[in-house]
PDB file of N, CA and C in Angstrom:
ATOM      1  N   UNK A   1      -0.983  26.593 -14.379  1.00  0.00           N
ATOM      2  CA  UNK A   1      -1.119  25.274 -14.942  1.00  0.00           C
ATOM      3  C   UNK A   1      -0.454  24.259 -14.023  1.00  0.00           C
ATOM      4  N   UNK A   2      -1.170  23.098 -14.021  1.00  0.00           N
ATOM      5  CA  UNK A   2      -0.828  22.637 -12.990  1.00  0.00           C
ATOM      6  C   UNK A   2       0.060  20.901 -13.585  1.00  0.00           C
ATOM      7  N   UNK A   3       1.084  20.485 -13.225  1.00  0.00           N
ATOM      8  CA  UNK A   3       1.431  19.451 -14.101  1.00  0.00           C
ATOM      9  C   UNK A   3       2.315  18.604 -12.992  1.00  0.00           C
ATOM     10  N   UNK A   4       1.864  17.373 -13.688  1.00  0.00           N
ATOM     11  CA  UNK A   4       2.819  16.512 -13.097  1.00  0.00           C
ATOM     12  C   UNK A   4       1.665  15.934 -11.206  1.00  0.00           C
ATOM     13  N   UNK A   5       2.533  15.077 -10.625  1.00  0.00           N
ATOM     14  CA  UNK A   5       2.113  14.297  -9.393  1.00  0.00           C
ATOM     15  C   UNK A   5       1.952  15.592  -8.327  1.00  0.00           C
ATOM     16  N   UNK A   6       3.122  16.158  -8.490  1.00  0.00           N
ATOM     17  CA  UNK A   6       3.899  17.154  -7.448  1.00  0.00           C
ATOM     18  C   UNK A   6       2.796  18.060  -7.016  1.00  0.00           C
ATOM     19  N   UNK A   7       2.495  18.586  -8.346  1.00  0.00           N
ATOM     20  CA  UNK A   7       1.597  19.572  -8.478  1.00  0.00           C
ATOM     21  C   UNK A   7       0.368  19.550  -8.661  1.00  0.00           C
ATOM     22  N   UNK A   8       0.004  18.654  -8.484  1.00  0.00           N
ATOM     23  CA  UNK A   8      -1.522  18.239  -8.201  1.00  0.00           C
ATOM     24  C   UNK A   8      -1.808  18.021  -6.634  1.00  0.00           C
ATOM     25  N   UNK A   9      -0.526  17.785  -5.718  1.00  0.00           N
ATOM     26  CA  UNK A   9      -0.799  17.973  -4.658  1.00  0.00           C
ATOM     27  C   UNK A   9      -0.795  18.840  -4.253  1.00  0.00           C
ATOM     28  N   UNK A  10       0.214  19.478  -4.470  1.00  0.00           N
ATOM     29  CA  UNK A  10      -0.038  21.313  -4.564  1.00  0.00           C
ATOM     30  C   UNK A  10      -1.174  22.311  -4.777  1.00  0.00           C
ATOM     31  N   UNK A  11      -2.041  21.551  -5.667  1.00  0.00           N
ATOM     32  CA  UNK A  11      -3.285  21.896  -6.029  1.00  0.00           C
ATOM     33  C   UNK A  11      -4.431  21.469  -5.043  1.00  0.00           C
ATOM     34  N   UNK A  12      -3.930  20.786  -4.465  1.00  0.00           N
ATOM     35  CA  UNK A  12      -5.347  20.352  -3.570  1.00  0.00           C
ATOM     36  C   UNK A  12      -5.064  20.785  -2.365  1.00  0.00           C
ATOM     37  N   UNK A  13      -3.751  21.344  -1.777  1.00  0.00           N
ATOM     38  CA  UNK A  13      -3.558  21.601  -0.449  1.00  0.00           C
ATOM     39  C   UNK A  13      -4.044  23.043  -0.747  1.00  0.00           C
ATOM     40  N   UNK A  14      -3.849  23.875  -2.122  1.00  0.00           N
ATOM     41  CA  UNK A  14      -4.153  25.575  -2.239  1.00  0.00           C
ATOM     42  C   UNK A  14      -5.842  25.177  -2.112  1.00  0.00           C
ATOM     43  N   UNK A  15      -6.703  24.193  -2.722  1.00  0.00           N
ATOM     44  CA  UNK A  15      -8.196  24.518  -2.540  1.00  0.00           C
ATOM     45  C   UNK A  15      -8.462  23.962  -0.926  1.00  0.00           C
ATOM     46  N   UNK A  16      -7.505  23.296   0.194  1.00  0.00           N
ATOM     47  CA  UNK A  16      -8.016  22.838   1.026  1.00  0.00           C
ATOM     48  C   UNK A  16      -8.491  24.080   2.032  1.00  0.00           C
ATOM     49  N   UNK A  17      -6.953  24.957   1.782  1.00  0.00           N
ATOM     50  CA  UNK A  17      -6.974  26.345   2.636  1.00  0.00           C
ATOM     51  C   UNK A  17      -7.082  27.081   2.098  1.00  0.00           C
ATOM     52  N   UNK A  18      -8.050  26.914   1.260  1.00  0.00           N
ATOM     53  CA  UNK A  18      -9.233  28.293   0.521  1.00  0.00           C
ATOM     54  C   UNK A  18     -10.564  27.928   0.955  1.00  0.00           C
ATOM     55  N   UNK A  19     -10.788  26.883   1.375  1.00  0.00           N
ATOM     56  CA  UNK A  19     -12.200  26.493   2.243  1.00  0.00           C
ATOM     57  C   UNK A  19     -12.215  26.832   3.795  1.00  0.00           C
ATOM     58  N   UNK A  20     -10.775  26.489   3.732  1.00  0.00           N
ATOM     59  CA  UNK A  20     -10.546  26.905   5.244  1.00  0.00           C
ATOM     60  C   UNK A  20     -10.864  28.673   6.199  1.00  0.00           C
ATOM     61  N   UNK A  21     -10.701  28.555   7.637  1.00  0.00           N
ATOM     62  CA  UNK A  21     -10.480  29.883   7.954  1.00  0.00           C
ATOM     63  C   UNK A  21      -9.173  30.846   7.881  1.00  0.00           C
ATOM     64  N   UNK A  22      -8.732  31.597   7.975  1.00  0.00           N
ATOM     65  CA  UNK A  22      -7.769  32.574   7.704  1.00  0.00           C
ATOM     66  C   UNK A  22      -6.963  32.303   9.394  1.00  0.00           C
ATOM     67  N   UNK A  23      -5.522  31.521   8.980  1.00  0.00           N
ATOM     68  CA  UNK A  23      -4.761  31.327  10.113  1.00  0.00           C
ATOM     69  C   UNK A  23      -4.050  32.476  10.530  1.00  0.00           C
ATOM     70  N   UNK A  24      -4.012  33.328   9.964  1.00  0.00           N
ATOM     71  CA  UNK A  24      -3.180  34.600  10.346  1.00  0.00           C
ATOM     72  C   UNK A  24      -4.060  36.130   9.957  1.00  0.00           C
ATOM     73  N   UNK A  25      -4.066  36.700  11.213  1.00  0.00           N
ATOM     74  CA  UNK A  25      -4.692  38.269  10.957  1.00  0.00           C
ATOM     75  C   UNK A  25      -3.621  39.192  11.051  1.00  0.00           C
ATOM     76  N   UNK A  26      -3.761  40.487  10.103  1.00  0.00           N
ATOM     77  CA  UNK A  26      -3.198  41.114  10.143  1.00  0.00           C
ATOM     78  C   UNK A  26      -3.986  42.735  10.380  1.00  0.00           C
ATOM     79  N   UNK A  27      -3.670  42.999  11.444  1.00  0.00           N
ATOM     80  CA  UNK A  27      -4.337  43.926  12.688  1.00  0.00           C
ATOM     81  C   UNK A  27      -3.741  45.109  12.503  1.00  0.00           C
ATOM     82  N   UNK A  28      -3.497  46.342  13.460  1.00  0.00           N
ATOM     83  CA  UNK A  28      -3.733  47.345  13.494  1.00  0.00           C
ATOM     84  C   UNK A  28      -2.441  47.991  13.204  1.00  0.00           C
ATOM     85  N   UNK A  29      -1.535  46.839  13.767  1.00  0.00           N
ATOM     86  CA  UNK A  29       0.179  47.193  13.382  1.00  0.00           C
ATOM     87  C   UNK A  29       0.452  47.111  12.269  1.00  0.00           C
ATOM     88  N   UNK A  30      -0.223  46.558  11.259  1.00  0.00           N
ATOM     89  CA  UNK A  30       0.248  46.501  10.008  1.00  0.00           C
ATOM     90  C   UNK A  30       1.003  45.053   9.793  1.00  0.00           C
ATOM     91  N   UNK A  31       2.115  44.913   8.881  1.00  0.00           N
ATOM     92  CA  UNK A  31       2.953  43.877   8.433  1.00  0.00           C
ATOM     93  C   UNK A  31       4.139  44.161   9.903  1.00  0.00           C
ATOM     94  N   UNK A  32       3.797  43.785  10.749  1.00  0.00           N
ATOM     95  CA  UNK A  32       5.021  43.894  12.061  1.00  0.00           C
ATOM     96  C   UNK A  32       5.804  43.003  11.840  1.00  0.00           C
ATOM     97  N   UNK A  33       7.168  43.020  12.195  1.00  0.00           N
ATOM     98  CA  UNK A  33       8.067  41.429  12.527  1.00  0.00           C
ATOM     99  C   UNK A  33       6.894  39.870  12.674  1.00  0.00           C
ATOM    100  N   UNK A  34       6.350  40.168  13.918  1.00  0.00           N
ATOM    101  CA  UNK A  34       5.712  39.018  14.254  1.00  0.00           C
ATOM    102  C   UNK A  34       4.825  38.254  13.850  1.00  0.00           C
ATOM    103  N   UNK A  35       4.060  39.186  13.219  1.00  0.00           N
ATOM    104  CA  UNK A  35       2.993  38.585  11.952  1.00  0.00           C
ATOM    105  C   UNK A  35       4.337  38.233  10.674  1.00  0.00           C
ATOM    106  N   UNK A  36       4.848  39.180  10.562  1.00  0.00           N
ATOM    107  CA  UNK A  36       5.445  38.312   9.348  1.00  0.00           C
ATOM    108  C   UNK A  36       6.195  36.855   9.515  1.00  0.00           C
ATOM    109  N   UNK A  37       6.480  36.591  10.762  1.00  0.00           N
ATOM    110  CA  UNK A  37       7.120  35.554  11.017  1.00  0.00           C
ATOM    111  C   UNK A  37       6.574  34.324  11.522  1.00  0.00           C
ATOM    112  N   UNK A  38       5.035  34.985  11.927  1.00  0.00           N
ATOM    113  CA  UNK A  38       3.625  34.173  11.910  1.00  0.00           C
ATOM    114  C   UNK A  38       3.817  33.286  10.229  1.00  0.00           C
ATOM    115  N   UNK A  39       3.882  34.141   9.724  1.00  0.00           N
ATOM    116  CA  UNK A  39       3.277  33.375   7.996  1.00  0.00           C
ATOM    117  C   UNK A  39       4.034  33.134   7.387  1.00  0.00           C
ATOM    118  N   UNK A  40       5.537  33.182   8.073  1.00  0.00           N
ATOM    119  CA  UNK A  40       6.434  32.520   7.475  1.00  0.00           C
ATOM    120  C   UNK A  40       6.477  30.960   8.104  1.00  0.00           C
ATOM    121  N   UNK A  41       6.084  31.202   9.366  1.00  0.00           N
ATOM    122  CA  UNK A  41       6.323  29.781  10.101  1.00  0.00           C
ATOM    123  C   UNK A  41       5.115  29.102   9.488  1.00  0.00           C
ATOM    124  N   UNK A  42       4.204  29.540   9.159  1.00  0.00           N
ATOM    125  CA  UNK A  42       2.892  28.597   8.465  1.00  0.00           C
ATOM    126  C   UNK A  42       3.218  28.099   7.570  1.00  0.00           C
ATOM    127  N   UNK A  43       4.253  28.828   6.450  1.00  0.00           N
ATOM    128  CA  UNK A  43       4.176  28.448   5.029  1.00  0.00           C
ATOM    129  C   UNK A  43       5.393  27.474   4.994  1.00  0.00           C
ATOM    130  N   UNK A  44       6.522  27.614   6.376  1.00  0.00           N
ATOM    131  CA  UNK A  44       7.315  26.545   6.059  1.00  0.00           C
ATOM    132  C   UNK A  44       6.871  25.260   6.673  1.00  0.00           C
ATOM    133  N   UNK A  45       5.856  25.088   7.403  1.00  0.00           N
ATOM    134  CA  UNK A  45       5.247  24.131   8.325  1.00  0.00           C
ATOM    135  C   UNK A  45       4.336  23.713   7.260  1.00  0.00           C
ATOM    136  N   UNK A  46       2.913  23.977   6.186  1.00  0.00           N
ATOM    137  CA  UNK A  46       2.129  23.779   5.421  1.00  0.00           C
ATOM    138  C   UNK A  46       2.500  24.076   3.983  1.00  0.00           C
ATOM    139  N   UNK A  47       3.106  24.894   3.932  1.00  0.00           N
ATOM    140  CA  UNK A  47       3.474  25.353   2.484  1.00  0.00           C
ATOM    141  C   UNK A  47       2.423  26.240   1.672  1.00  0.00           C
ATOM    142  N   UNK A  48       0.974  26.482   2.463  1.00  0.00           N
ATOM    143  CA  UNK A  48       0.130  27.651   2.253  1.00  0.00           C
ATOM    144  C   UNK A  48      -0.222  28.018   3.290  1.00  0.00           C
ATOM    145  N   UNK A  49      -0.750  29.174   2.913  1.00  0.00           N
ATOM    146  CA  UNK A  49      -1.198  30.052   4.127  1.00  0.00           C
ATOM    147  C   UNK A  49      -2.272  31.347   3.731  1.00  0.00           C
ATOM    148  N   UNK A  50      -3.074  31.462   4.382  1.00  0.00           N
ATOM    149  CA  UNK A  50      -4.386  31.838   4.253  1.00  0.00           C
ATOM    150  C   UNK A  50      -4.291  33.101   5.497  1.00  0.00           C
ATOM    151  N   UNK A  51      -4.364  34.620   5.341  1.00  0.00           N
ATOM    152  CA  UNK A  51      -4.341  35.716   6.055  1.00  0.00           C
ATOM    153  C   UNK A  51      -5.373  36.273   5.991  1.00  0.00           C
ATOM    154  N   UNK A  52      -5.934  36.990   6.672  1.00  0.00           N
ATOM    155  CA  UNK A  52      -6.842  38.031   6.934  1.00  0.00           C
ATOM    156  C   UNK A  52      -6.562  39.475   7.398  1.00  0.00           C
ATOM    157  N   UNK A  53      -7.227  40.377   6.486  1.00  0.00           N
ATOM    158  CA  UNK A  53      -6.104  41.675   7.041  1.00  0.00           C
ATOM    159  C   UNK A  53      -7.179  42.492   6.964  1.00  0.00           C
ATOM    160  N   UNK A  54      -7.838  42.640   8.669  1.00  0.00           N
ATOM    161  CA  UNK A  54      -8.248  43.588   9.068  1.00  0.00           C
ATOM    162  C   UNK A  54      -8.728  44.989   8.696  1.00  0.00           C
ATOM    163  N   UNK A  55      -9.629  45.559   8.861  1.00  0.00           N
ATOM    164  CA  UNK A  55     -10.282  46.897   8.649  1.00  0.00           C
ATOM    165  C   UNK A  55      -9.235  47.926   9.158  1.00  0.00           C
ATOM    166  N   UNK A  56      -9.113  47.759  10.422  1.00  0.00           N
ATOM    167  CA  UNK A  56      -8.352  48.647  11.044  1.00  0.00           C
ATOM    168  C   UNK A  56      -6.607  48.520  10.270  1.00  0.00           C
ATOM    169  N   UNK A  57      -6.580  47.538   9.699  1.00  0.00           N
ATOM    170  CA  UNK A  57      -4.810  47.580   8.554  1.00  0.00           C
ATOM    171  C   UNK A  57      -4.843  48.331   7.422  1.00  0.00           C
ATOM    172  N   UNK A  58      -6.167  48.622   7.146  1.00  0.00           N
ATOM    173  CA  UNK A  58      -6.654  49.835   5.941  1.00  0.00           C
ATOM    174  C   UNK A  58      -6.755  50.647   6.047  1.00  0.00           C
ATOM    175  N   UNK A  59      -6.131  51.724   6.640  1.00  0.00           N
ATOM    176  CA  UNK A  59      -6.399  53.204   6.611  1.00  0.00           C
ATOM    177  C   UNK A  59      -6.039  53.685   5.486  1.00  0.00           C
ATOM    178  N   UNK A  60      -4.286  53.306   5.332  1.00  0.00           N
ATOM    179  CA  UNK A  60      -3.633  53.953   4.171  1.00  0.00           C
ATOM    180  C   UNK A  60      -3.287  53.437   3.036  1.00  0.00           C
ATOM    181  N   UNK A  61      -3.573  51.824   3.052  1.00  0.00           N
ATOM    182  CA  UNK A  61      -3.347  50.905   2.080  1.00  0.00           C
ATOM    183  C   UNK A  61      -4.683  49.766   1.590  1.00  0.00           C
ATOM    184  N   UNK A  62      -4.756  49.220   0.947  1.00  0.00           N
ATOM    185  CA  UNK A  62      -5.452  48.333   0.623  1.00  0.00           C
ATOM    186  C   UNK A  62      -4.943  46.660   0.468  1.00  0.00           C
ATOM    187  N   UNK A  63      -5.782  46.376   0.625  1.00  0.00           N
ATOM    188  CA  UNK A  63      -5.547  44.065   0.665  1.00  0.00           C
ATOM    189  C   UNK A  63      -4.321  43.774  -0.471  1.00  0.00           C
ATOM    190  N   UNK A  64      -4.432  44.432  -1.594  1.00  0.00           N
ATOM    191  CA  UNK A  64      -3.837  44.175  -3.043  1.00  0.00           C
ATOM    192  C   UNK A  64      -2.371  44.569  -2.311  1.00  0.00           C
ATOM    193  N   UNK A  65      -2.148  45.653  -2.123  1.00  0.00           N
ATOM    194  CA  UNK A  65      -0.764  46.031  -1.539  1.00  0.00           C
ATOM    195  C   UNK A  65      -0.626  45.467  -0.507  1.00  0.00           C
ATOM    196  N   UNK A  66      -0.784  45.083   0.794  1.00  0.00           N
ATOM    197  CA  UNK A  66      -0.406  44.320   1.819  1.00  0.00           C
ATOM    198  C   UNK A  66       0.219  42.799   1.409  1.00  0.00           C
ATOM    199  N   UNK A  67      -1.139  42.514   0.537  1.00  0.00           N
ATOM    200  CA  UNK A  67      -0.563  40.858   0.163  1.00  0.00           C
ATOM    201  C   UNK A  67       0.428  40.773  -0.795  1.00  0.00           C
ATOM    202  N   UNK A  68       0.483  42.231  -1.733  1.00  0.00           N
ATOM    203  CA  UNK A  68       2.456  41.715  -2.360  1.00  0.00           C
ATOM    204  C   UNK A  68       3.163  42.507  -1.148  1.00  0.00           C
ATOM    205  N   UNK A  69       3.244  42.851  -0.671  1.00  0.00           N
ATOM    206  CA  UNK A  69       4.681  43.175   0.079  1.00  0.00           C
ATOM    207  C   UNK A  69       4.923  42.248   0.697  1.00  0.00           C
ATOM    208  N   UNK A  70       3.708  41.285   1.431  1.00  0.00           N
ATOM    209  CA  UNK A  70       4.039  40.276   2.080  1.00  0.00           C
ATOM    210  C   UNK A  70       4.396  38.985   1.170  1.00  0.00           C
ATOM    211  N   UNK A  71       4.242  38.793  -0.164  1.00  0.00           N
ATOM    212  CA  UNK A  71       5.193  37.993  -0.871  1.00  0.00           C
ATOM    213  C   UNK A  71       5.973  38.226  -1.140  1.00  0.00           C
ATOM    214  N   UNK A  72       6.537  39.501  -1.360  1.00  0.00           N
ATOM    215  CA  UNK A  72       7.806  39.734  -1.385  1.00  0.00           C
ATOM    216  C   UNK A  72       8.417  39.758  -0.650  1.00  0.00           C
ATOM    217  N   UNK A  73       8.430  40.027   0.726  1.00  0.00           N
ATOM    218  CA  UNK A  73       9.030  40.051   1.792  1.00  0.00           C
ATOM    219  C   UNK A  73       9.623  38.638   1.955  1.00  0.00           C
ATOM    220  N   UNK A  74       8.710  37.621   1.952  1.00  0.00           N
ATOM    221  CA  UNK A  74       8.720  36.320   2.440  1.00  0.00           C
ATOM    222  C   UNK A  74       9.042  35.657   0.793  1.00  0.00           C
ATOM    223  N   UNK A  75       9.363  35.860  -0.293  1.00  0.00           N
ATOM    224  CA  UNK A  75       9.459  35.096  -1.096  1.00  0.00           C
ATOM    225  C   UNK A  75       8.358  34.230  -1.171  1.00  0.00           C
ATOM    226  N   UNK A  76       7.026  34.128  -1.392  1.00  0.00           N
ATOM    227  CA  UNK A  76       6.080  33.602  -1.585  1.00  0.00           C
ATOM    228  C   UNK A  76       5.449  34.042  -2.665  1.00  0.00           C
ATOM    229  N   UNK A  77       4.561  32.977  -3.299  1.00  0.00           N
ATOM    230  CA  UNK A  77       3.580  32.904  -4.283  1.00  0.00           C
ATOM    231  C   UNK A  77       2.614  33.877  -3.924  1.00  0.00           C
ATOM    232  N   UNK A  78       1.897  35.021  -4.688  1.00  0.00           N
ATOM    233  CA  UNK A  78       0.531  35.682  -4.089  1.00  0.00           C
ATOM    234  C   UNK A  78      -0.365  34.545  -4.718  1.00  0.00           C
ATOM    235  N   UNK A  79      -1.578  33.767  -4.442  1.00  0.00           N
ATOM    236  CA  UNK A  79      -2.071  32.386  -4.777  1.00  0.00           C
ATOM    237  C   UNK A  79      -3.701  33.215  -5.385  1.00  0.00           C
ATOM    238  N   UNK A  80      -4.358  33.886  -4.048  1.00  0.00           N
ATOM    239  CA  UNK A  80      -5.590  34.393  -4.313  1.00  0.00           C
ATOM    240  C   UNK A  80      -5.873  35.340  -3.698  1.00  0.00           C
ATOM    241  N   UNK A  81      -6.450  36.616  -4.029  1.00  0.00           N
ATOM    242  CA  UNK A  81      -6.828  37.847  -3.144  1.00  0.00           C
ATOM    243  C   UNK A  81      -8.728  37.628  -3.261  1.00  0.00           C
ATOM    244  N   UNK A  82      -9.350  37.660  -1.917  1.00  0.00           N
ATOM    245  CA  UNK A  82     -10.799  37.693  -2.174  1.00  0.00           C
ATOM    246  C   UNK A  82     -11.106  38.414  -1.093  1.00  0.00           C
ATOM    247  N   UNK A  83     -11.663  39.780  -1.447  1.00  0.00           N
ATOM    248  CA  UNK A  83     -12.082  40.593  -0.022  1.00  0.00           C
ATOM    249  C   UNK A  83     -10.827  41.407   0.596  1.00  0.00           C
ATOM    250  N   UNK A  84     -10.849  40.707   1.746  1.00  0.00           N
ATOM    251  CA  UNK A  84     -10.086  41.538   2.820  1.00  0.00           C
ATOM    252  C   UNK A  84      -8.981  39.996   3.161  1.00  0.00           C
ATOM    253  N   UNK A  85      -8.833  39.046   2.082  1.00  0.00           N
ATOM    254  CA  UNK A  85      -8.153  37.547   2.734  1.00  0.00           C
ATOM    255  C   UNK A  85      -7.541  37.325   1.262  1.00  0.00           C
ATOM    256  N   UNK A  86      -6.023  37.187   1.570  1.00  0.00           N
ATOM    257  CA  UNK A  86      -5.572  36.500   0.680  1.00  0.00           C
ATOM    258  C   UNK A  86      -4.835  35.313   0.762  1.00  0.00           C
ATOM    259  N   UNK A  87      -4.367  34.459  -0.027  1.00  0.00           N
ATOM    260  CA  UNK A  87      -3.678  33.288   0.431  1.00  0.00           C
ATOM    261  C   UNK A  87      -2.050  32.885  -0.169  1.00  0.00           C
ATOM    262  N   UNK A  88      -1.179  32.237   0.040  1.00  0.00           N
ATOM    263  CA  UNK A  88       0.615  32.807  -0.192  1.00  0.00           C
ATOM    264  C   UNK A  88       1.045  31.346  -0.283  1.00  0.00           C
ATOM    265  N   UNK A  89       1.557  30.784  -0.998  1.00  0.00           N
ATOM    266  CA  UNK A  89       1.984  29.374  -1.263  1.00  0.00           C
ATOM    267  C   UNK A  89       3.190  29.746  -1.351  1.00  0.00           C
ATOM    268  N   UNK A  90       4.100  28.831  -0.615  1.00  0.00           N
ATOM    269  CA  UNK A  90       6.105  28.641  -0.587  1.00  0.00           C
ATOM    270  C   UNK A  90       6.291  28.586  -1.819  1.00  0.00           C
ATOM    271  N   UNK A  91       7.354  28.863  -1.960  1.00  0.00           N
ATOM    272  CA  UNK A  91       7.851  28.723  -3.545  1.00  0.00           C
ATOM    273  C   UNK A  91       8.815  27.579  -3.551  1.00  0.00           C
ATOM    274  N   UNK A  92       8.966  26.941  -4.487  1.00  0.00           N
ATOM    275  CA  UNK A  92      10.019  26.123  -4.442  1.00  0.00           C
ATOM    276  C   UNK A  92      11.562  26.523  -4.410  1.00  0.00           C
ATOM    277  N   UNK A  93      12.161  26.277  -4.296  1.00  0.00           N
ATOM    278  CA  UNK A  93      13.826  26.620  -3.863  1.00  0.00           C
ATOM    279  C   UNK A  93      14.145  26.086  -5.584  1.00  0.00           C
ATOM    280  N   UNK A  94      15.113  26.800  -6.162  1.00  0.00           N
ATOM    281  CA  UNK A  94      16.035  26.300  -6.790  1.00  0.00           C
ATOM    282  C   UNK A  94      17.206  26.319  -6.823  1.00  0.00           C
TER     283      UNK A  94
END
């Protein structure tokens, strides 16, 4: 639910980079340091972030599990899983 000024901008930056392409792939290494620090630097620079995680990142896991470890890892929102792409909104600090 979306409320207030704040969060209506919030709302339009999550549908801008859901139209968008997927700024971050996640390839053969899996969740490495560098990708994770890829989508951390996105989400503190934009505050969403839009991934793509590779065929070859699926051998032993699936999209659903990649994209929570990577919110958990990073303290992020899981926003939307579609396919093989999900998308991770900052959380607010309290």
């Amino acid at each position: 639910m979306w409320l207030g000024d704040e969060e209506t901008l919030q709302e339009k930056e999550v549908k801008r980079v859901l139209r968008e392409p997927a700024k971050v792939r996640v390839g053969k290494s899996g969740l490495s340091e560098g990708v994770i620090s890829e989508i951390r630097r996105h989400l503190e620079k934009e505050g969403v972030v839009k991934v793509k995680v590779l065929k070859t990142a699926l051998r032993e896991t699936d999209v659903n599990e990649v994209a929570t470890e990577t919110a958990k890892k990073l303290n992020a929102e899981l926003v939307d899983v579609r396919g093989h792409t999900f998308t991770l909104r900052h959380r607010k600090r309290e």
